[in-house]
Protein backbone atom coordinates (compact mmCIF):
# COMPACT_ATOMS: atom_id res chain seq x y z
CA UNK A 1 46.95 -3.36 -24.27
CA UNK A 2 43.49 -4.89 -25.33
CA UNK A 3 42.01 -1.76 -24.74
CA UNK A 4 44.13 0.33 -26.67
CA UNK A 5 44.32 -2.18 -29.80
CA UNK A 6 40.33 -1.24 -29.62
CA UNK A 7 40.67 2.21 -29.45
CA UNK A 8 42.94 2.36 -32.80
CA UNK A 9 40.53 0.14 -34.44
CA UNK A 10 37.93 1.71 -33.62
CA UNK A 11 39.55 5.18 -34.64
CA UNK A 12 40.56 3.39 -38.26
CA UNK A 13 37.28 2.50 -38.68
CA UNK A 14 36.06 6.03 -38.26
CA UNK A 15 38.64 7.41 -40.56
CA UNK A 16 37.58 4.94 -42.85
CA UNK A 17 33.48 5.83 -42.96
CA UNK A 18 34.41 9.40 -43.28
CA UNK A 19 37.09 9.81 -45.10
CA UNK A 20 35.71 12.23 -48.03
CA UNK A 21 32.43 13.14 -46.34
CA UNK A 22 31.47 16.96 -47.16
CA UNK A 23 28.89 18.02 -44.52
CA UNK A 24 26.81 20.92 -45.49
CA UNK A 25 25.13 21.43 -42.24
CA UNK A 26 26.83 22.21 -38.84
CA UNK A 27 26.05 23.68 -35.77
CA UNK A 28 29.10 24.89 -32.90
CA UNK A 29 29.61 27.50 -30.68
CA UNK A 30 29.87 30.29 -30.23
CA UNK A 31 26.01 30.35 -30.58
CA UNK A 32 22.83 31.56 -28.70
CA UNK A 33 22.74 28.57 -27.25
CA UNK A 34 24.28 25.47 -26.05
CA UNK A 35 26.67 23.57 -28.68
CA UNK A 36 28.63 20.03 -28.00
CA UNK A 37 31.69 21.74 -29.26
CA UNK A 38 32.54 24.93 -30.88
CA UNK A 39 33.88 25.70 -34.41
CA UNK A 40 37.00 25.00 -34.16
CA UNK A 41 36.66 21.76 -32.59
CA UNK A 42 34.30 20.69 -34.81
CA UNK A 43 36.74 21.25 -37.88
CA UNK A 44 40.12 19.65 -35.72
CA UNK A 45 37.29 16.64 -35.10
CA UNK A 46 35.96 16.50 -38.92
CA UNK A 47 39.51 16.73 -39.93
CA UNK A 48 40.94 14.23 -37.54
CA UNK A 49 38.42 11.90 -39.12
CA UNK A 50 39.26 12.31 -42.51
CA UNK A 51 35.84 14.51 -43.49
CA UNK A 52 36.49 17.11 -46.70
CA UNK A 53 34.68 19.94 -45.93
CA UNK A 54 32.02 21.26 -43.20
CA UNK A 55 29.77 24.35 -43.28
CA UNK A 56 28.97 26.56 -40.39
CA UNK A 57 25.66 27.34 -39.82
CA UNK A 58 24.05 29.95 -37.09
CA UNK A 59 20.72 30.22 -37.29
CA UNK A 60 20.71 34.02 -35.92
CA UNK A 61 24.58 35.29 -37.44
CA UNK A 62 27.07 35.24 -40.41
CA UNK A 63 29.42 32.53 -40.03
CA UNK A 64 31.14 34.46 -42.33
CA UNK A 65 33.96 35.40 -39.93
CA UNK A 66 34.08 32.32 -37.98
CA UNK A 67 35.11 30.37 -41.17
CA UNK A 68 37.54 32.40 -42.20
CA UNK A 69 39.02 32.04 -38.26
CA UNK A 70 38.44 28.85 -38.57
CA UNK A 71 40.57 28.48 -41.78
CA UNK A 72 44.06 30.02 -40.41
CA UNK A 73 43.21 27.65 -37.22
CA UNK A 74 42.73 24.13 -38.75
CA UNK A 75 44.13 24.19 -42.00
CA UNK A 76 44.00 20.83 -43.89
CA UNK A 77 39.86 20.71 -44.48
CA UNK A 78 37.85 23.14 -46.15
CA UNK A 79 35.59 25.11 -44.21
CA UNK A 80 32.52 27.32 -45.54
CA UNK A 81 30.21 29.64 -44.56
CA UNK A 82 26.22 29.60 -44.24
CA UNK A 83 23.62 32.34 -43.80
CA UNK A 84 20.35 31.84 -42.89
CA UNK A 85 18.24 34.43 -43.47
CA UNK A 86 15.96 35.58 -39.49
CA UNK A 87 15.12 38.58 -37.97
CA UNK A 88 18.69 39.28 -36.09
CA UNK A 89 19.87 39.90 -40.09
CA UNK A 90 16.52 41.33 -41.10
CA UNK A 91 14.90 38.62 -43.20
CA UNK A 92 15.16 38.27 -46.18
CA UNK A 93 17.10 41.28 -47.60
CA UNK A 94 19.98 40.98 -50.17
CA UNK A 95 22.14 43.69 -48.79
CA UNK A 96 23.07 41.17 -45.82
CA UNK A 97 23.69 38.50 -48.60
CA UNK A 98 25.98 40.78 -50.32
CA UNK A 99 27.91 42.02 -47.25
CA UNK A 100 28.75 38.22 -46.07
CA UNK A 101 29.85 37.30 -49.61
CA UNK A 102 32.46 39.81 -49.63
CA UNK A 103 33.65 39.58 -46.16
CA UNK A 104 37.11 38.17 -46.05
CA UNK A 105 37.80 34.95 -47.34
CA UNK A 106 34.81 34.52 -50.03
CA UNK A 107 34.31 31.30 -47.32
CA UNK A 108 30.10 32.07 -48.03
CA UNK A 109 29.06 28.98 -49.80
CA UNK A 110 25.50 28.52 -48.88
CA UNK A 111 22.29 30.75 -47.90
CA UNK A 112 19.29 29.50 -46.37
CA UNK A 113 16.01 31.22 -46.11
CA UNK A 114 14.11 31.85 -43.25
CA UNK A 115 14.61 28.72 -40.21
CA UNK A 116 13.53 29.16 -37.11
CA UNK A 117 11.93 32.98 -37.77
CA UNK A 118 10.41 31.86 -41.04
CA UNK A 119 6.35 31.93 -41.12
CA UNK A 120 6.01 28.27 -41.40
CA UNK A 121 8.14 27.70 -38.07
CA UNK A 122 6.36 30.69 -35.59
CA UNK A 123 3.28 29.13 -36.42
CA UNK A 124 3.61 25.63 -36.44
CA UNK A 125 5.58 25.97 -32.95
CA UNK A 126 2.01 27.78 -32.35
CA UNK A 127 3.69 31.27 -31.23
CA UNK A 128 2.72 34.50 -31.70
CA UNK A 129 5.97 35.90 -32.64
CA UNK A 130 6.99 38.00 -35.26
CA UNK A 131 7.83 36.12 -38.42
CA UNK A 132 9.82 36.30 -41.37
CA UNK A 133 7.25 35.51 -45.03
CA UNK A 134 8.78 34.04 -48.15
CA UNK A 135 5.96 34.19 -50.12
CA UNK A 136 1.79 35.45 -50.16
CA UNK A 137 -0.85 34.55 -51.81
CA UNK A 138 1.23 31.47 -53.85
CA UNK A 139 3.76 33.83 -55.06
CA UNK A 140 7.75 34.87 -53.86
CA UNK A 141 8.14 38.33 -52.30
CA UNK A 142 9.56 40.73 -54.26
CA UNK A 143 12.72 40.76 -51.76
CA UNK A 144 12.86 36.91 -51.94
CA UNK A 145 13.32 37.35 -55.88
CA UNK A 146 16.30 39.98 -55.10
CA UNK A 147 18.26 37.20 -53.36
CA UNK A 148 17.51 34.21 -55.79
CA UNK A 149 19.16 36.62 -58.27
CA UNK A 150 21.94 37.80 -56.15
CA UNK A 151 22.75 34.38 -55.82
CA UNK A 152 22.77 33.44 -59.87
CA UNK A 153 25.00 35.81 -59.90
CA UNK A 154 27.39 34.86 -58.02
CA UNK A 155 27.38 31.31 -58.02
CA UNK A 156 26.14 30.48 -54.17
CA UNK A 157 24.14 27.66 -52.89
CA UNK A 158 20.14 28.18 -52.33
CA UNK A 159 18.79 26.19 -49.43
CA UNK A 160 15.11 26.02 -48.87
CA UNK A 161 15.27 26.70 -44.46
CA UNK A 162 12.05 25.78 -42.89
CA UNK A 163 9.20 27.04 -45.63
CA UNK A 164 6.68 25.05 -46.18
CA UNK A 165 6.59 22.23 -48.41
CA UNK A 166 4.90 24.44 -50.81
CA UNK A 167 7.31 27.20 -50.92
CA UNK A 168 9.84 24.87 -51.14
CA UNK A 169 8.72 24.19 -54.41
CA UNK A 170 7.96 28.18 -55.64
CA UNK A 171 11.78 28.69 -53.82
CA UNK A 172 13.09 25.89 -56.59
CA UNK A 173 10.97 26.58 -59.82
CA UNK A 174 11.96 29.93 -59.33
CA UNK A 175 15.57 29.42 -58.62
CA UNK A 176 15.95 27.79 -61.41
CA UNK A 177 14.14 30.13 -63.84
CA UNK A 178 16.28 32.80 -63.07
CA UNK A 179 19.91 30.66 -62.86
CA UNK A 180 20.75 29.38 -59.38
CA UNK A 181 22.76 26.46 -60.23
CA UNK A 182 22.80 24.77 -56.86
CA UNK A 183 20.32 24.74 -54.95
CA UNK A 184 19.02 22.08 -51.25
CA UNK A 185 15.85 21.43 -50.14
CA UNK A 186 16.35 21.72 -46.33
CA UNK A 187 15.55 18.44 -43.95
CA UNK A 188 12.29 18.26 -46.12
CA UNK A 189 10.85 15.00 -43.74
CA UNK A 190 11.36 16.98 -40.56
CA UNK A 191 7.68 17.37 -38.60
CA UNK A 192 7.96 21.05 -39.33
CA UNK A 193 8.27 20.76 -43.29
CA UNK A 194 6.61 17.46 -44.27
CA UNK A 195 7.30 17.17 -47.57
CA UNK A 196 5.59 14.34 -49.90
CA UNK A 197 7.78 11.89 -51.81
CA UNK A 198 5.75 13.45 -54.77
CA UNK A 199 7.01 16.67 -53.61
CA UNK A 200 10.64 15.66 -53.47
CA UNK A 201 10.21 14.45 -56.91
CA UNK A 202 8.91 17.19 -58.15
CA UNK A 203 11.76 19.22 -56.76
CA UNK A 204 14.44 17.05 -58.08
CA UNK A 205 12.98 17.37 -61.28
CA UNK A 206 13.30 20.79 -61.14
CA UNK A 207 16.95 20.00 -60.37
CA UNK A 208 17.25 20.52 -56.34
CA UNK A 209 18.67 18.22 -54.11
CA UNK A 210 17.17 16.67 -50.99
CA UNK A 211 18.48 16.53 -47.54
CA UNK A 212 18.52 13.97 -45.13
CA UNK A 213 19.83 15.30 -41.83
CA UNK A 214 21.66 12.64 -39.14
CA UNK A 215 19.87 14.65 -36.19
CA UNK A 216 16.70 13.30 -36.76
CA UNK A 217 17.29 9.93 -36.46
CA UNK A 218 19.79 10.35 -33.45
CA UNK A 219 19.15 8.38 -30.43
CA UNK A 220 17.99 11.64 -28.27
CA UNK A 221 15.50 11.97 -31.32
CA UNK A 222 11.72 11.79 -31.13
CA UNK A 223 10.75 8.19 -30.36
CA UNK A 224 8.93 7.55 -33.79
CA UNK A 225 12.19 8.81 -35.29
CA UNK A 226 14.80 7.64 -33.02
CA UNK A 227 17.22 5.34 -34.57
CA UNK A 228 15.09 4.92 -37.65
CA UNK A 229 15.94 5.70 -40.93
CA UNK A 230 13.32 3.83 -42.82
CA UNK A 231 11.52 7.00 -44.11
CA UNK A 232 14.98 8.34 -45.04
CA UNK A 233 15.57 5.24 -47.43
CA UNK A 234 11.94 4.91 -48.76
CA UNK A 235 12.57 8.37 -50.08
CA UNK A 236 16.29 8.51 -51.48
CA UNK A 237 14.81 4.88 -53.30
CA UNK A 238 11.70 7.21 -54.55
CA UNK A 239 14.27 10.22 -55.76
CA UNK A 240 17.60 8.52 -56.34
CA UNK A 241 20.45 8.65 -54.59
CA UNK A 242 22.30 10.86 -57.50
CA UNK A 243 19.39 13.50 -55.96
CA UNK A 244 19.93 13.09 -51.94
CA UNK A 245 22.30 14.49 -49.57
CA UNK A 246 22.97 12.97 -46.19
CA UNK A 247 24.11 15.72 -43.69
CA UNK A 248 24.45 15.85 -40.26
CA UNK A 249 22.79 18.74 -38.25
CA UNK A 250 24.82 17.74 -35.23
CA UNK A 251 26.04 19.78 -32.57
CA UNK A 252 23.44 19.87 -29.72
CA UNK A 253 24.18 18.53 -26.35
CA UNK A 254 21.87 15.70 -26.18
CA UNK A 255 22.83 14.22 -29.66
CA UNK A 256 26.30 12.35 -30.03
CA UNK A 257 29.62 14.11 -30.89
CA UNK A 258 29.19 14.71 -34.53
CA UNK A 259 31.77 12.45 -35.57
CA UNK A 260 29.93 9.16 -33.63
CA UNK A 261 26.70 10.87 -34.68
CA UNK A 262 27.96 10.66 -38.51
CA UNK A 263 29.13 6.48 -37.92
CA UNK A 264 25.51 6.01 -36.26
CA UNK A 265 24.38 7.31 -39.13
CA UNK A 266 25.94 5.57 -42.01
CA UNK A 267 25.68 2.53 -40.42
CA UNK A 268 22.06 2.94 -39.61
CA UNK A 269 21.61 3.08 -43.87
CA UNK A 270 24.42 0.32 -44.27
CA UNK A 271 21.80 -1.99 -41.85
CA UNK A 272 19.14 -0.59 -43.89
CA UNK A 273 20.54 -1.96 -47.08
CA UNK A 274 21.88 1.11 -49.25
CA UNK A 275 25.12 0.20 -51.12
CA UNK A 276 28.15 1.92 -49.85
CA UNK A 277 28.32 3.28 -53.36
CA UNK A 278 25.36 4.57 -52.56
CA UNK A 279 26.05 6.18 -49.40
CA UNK A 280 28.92 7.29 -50.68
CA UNK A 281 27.00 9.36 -53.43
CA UNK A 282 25.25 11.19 -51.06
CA UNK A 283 27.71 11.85 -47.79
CA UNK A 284 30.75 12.60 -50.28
CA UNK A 285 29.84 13.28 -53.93
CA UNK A 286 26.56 14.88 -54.45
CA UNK A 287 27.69 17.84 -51.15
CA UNK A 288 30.84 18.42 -52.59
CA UNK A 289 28.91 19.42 -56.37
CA UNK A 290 26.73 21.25 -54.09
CA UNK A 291 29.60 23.54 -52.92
CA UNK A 292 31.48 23.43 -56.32
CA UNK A 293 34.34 21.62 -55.32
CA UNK A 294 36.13 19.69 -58.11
């Protein structure tokens, strides 16, 4: 009986951290590799907890389909697509962009350039794999400017993938010059990207937001990350928590279910001091102007 009281606390307490959270950055199966859970588990799960909204993200397909799926599945939470722009779609080209953003639906919400085929990431993994380039010599590629204005157009989200710092901040000026209204730097502190606090200023000034992702700081994280979000808070305090977005990333094996994964997380910042105002900002408020919900 003990037990089970537990249990339904514990679930009420859940509900209670995430009611209203919009994640913008999922990962479930069906994938190229392992997932904790797939797609539609991962909605049932968000919703069951009270969450908003989640978007799908693949780093090598569409999710285009699997959100609309998704949709007729689990209805009762709002689920979006994300494209990420690697080889399997041919880089950076907008006639992928445009074919997701019609499919059936309209559930594409966000687009992220380059990840884990972008420049930046073949060579800081040290590999000699083919790449895909965002920019030479300091400036965009001409097909990097085709999508930024693709996406003016029609109103979608621009996240930054795994470019550099630098071209983080060519990717946002940019952006903004020609109209994106939304736009994410991706998990900016992650080894990969490294981004200065200076940087992140510089980008919110520009008007982007900043993402802090849960799967960083999960326990089967690096050790001088593991269960520390320190760096995390140092930086939302730099920017402003009107500027940050806490998502989650979740969905590997070795990291919690993403619904513990999200608690760890919020209560790693709640330890840490941030105002559940705060925290609320940035897991509920500042995603959901992201994806233009009212």
């Amino acid at each position: 009986m003990r037990c089970a009281l537990l249990a339904a606390l514990s679930a009420a307490t859940c509900l209670a951290q995430l009611q209203g959270v919009v994640d913008i950055h999922t990962h479930g199966a069906p994938d190229n590799r392992p997932r904790k859970l797939d797609v539609i588990e991962w909605a049932r799960s968000a919703k069951a907890s009270g969450m908003r909204a989640i978007v799908l993200k693949n780093h090598f397909a569409p999710t285009a389909q699997a959100a609309y799926l998704v949709r007729q599945i689990v209805p009762g939470i709002e689920v979006y697509a994300g494209f990420s722009l690697d080889r399997p779609v041919g880089g950076v080209n907008v006639a992928a962009v445009e074919q997701a953003n019609i499919f059936t639906g309209n559930t594409l919400r966000i687009v992220w350039m380059p990840t884990f085929d972008s420049e930046n990431n073949v060579k800081f993994a040290k590999s000699n794999g083919p790449f895909v380039s965002v920019s030479k010599n300091g400036r965009l590629l001409p097909e990097v400017i085709e999508v930024l204005k693709y996406l003016a157009k029609n109103n979608l989200v621009l996240a930054t993938g795994h470019s550099t710092a630098e071209e983080d901040l060519l990717l946002v000026k940019e952006a903004r010059a020609l109209g994106v209204k939304q736009i994410v730097v991706t998990h900016p502190m992650s080894p990969t990207i490294h981004m200065t606090i200076p940087q992140m200023q510089e980008a919110v000034k520009m008007g982007a937001f900043i993402e802090f992702c849960a799967g960083q700081v999960m326990p089967g994280a690096a050790p001088a990350w593991r269960n520390n979000v320190k760096p995390y808070v140092d930086a939302i305090r730099a920017i402003g928590p009107e500027h940050a977005i806490l998502s989650s990333d979740l969905g590997q094996p070795e990291n919690p279910h993403p619904m513990e994964g999200w608690k760890l997380y919020l209560d790693m910042f709640r330890k840490a001091g941030l105002s559940n105002a705060d925290i609320d900002r940035m897991a509920k408020t500042n995603p959901a102007t992201l994806l233009g919900l009212k």
